[in-house]
PDB file of N, CA and C in Angstrom:
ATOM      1  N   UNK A   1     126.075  55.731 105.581  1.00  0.00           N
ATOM      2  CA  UNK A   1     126.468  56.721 104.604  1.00  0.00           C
ATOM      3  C   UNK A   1     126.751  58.037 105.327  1.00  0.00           C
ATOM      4  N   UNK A   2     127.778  58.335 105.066  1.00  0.00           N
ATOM      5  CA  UNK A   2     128.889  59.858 105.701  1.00  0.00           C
ATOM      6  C   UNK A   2     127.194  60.928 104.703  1.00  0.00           C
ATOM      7  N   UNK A   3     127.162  62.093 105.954  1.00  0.00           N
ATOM      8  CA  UNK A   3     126.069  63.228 105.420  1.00  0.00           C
ATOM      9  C   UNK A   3     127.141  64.065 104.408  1.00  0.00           C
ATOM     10  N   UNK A   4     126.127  64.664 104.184  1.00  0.00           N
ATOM     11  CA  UNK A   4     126.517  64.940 102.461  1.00  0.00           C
ATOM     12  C   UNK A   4     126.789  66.695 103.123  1.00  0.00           C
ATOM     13  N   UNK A   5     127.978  67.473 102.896  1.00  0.00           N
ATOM     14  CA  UNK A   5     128.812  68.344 103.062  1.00  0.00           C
ATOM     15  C   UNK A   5     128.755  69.575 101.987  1.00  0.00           C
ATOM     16  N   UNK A   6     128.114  70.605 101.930  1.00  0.00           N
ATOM     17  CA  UNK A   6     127.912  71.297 100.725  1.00  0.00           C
ATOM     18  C   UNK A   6     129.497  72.005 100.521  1.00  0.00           C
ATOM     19  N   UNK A   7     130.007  72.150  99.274  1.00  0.00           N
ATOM     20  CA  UNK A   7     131.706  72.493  98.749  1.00  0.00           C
ATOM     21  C   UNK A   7     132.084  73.871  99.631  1.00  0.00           C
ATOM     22  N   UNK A   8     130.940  74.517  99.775  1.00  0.00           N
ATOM     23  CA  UNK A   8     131.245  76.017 100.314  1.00  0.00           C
ATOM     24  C   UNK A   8     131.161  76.151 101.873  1.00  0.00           C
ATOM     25  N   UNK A   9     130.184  75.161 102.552  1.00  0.00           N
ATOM     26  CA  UNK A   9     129.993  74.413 103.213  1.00  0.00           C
ATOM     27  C   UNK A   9     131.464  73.995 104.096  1.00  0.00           C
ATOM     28  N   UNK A  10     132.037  73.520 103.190  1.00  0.00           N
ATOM     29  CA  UNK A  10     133.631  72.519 103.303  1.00  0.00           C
ATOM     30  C   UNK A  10     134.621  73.185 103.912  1.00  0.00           C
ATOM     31  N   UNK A  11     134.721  74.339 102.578  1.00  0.00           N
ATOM     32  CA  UNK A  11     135.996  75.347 103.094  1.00  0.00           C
ATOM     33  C   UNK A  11     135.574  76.450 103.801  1.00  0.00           C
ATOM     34  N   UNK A  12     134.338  76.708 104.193  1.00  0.00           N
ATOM     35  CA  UNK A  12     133.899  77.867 105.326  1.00  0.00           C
ATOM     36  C   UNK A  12     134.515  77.469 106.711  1.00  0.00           C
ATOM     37  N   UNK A  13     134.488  75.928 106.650  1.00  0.00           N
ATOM     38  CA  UNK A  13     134.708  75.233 107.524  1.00  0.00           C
ATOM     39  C   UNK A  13     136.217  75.003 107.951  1.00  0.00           C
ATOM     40  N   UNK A  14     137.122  75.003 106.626  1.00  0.00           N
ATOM     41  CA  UNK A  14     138.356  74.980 106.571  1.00  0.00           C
ATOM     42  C   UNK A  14     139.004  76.019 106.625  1.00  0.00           C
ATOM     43  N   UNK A  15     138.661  77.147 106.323  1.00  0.00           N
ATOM     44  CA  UNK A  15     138.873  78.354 107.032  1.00  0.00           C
ATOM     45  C   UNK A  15     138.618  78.511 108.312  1.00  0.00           C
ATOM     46  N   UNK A  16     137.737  78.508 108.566  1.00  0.00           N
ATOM     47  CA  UNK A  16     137.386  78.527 110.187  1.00  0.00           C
ATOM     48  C   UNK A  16     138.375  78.120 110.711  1.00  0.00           C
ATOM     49  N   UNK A  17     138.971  76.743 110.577  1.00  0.00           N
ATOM     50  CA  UNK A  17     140.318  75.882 111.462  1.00  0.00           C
ATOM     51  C   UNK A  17     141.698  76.683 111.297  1.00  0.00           C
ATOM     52  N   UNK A  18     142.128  77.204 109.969  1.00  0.00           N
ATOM     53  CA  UNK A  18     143.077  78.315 109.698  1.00  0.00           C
ATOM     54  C   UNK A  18     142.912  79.346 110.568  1.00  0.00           C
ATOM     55  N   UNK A  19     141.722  80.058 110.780  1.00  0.00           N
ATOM     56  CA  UNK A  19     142.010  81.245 111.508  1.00  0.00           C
ATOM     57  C   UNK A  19     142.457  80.662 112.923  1.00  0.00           C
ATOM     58  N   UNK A  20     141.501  79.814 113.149  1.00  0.00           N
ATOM     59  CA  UNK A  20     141.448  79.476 114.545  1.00  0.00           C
ATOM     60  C   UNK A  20     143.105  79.178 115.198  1.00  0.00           C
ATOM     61  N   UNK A  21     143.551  78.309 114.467  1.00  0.00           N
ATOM     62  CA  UNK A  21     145.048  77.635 114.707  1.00  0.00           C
ATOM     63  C   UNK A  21     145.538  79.118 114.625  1.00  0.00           C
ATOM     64  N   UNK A  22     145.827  80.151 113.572  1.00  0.00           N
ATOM     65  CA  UNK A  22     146.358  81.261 113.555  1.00  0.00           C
ATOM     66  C   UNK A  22     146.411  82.316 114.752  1.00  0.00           C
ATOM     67  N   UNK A  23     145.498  82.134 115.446  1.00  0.00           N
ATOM     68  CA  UNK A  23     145.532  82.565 116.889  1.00  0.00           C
ATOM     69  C   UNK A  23     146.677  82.485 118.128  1.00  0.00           C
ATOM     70  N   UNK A  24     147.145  83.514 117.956  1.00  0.00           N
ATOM     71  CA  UNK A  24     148.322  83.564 119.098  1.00  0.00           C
ATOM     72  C   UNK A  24     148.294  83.004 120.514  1.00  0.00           C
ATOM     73  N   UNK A  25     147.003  82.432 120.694  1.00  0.00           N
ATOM     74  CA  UNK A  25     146.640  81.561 121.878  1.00  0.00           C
ATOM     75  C   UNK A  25     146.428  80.108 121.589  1.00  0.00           C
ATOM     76  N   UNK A  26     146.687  80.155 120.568  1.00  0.00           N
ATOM     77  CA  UNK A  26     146.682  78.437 119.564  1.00  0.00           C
ATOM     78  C   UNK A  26     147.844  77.936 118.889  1.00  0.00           C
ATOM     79  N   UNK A  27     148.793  79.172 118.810  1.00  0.00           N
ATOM     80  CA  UNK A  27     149.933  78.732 117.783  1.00  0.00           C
ATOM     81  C   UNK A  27     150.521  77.156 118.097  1.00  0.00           C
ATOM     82  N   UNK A  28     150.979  77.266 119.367  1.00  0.00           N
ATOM     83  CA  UNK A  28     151.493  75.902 119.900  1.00  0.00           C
ATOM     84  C   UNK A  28     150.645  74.538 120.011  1.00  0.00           C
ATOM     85  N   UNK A  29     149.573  74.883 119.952  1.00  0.00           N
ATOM     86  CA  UNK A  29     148.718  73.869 120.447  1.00  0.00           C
ATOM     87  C   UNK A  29     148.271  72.548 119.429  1.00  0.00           C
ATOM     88  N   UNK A  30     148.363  71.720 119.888  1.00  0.00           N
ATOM     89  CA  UNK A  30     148.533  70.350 118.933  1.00  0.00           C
ATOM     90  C   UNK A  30     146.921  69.858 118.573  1.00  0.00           C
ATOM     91  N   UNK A  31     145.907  70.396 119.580  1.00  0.00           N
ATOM     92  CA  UNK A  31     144.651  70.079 119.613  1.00  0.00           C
ATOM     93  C   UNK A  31     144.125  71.518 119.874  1.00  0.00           C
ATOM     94  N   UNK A  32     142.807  72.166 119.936  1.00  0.00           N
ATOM     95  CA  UNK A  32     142.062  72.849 119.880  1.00  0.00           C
ATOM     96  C   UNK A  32     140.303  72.795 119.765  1.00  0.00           C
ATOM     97  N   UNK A  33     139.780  73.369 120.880  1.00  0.00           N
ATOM     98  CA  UNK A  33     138.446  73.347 121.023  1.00  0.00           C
ATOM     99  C   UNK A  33     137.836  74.574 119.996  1.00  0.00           C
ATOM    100  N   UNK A  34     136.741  73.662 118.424  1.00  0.00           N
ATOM    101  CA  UNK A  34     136.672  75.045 117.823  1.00  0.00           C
ATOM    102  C   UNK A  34     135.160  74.717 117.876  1.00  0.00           C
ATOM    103  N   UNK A  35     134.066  75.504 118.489  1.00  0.00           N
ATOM    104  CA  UNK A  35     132.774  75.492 118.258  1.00  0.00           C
ATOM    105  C   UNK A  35     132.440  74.155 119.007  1.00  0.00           C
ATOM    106  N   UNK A  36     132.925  73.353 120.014  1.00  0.00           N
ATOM    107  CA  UNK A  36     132.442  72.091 120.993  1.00  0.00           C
ATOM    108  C   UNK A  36     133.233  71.076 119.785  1.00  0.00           C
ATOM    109  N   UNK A  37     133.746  71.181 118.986  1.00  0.00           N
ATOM    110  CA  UNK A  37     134.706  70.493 118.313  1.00  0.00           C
ATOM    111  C   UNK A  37     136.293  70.240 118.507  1.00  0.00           C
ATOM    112  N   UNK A  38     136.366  68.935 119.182  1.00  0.00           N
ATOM    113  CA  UNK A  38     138.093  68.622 119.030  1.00  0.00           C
ATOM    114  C   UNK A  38     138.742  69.387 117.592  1.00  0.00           C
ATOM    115  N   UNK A  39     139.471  69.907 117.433  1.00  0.00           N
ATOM    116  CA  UNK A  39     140.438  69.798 116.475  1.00  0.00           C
ATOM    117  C   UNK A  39     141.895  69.478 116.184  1.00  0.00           C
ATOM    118  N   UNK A  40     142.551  68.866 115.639  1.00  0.00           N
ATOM    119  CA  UNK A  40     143.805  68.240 115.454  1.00  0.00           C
ATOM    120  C   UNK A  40     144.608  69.072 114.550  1.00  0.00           C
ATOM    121  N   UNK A  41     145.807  68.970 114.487  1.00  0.00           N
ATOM    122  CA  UNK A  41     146.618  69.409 113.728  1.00  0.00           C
ATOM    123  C   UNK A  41     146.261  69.029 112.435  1.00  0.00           C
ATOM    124  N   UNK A  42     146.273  67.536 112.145  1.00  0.00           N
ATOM    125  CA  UNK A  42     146.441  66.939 111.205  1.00  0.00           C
ATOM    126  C   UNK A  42     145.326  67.989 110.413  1.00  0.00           C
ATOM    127  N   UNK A  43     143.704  68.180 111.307  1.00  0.00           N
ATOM    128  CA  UNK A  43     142.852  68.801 110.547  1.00  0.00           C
ATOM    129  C   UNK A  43     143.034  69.949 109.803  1.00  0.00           C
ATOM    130  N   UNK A  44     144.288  70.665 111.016  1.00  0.00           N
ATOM    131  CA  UNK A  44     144.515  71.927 110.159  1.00  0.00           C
ATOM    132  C   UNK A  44     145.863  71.975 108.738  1.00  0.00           C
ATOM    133  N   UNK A  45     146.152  70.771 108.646  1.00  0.00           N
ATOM    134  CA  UNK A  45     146.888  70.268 107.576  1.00  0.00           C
ATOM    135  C   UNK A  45     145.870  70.262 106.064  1.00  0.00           C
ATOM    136  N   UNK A  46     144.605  69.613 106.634  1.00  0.00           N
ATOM    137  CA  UNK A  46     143.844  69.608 105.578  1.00  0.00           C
ATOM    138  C   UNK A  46     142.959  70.672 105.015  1.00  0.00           C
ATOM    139  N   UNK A  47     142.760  71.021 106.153  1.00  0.00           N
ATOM    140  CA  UNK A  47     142.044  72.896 105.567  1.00  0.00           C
ATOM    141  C   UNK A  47     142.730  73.740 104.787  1.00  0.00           C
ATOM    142  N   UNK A  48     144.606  73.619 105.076  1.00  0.00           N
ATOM    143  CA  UNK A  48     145.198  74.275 104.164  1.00  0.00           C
ATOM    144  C   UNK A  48     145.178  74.053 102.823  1.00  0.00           C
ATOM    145  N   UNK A  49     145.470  72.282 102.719  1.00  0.00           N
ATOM    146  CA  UNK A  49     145.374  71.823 101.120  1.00  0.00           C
ATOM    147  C   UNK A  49     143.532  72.010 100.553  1.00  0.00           C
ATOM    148  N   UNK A  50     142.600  72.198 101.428  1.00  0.00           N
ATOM    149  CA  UNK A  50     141.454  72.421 100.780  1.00  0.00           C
ATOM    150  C   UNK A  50     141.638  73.918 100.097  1.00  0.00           C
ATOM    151  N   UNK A  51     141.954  74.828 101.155  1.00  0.00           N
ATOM    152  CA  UNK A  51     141.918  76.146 100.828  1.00  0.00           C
ATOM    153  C   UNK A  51     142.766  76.411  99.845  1.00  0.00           C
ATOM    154  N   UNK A  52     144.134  76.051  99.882  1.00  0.00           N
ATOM    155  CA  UNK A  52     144.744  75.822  98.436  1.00  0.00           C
ATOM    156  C   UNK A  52     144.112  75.688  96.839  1.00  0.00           C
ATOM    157  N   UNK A  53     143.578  74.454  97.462  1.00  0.00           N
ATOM    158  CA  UNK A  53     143.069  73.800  95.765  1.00  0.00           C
ATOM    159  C   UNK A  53     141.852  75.155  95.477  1.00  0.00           C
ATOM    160  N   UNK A  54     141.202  75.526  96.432  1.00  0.00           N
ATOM    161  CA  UNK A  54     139.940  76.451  96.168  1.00  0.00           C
ATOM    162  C   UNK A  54     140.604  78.098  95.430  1.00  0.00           C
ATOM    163  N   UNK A  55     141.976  78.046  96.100  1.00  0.00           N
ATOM    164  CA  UNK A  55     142.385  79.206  95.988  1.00  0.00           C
ATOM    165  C   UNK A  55     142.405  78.936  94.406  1.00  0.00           C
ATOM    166  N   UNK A  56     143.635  77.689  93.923  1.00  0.00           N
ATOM    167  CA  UNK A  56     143.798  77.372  92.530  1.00  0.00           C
ATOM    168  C   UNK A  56     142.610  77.861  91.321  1.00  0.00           C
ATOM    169  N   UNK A  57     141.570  76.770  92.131  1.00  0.00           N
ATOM    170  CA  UNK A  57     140.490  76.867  91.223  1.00  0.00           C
ATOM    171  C   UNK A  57     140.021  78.117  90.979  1.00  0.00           C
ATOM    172  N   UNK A  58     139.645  79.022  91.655  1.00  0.00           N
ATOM    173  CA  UNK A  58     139.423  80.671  92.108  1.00  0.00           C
ATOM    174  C   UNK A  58     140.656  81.193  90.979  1.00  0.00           C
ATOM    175  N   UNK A  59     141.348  81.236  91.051  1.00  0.00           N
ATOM    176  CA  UNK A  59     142.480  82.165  90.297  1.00  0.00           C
ATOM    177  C   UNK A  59     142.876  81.542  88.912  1.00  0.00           C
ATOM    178  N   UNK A  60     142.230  80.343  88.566  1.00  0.00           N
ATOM    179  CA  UNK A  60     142.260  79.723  87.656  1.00  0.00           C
ATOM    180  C   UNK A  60     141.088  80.446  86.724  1.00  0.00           C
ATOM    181  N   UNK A  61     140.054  80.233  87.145  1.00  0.00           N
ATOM    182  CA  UNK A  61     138.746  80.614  86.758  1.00  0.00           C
ATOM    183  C   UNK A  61     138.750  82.353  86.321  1.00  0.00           C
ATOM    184  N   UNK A  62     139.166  82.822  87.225  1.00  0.00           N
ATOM    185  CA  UNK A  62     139.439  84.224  87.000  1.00  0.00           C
ATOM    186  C   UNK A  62     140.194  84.467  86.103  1.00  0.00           C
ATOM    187  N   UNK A  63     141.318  83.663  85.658  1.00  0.00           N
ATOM    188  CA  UNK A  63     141.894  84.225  84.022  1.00  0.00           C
ATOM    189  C   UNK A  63     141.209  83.363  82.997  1.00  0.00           C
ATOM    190  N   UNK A  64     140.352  83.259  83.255  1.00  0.00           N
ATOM    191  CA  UNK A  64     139.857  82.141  81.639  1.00  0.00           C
ATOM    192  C   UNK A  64     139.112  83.731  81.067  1.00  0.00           C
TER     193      UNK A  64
END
């Protein structure tokens, strides 16, 4: 059983990979060392659609 990931937890995490890739010493780079962690592109594909949906939910919530 995969350990259990707290939601805020998730995208602290998925942010983290956004800034990181955002780095003018990373722009090009297909892989990246973040915290003794490989990171992949693909990963930073998914941090965006996390941070997305969070953004949604966030700005959703805020006009109710």
């Amino acid at each position: 059983m995969a350990p259990s990931v707290s939601p805020d937890a998730a995208l602290a995490e998925a942010r983290s990979i956004i800034d990181a890739f955002a780095l003018s010493e990373n722009a090009d780079k297909a892989v990246i060392n973040l915290n003794g962690l490989m990171v992949e592109r693909l990963h930073l594909d998914q941090a965006l659609r996390l941070a997305a949906k969070a953004d949604a939910i966030n700005t959703k919530g805020k006009a109710l």
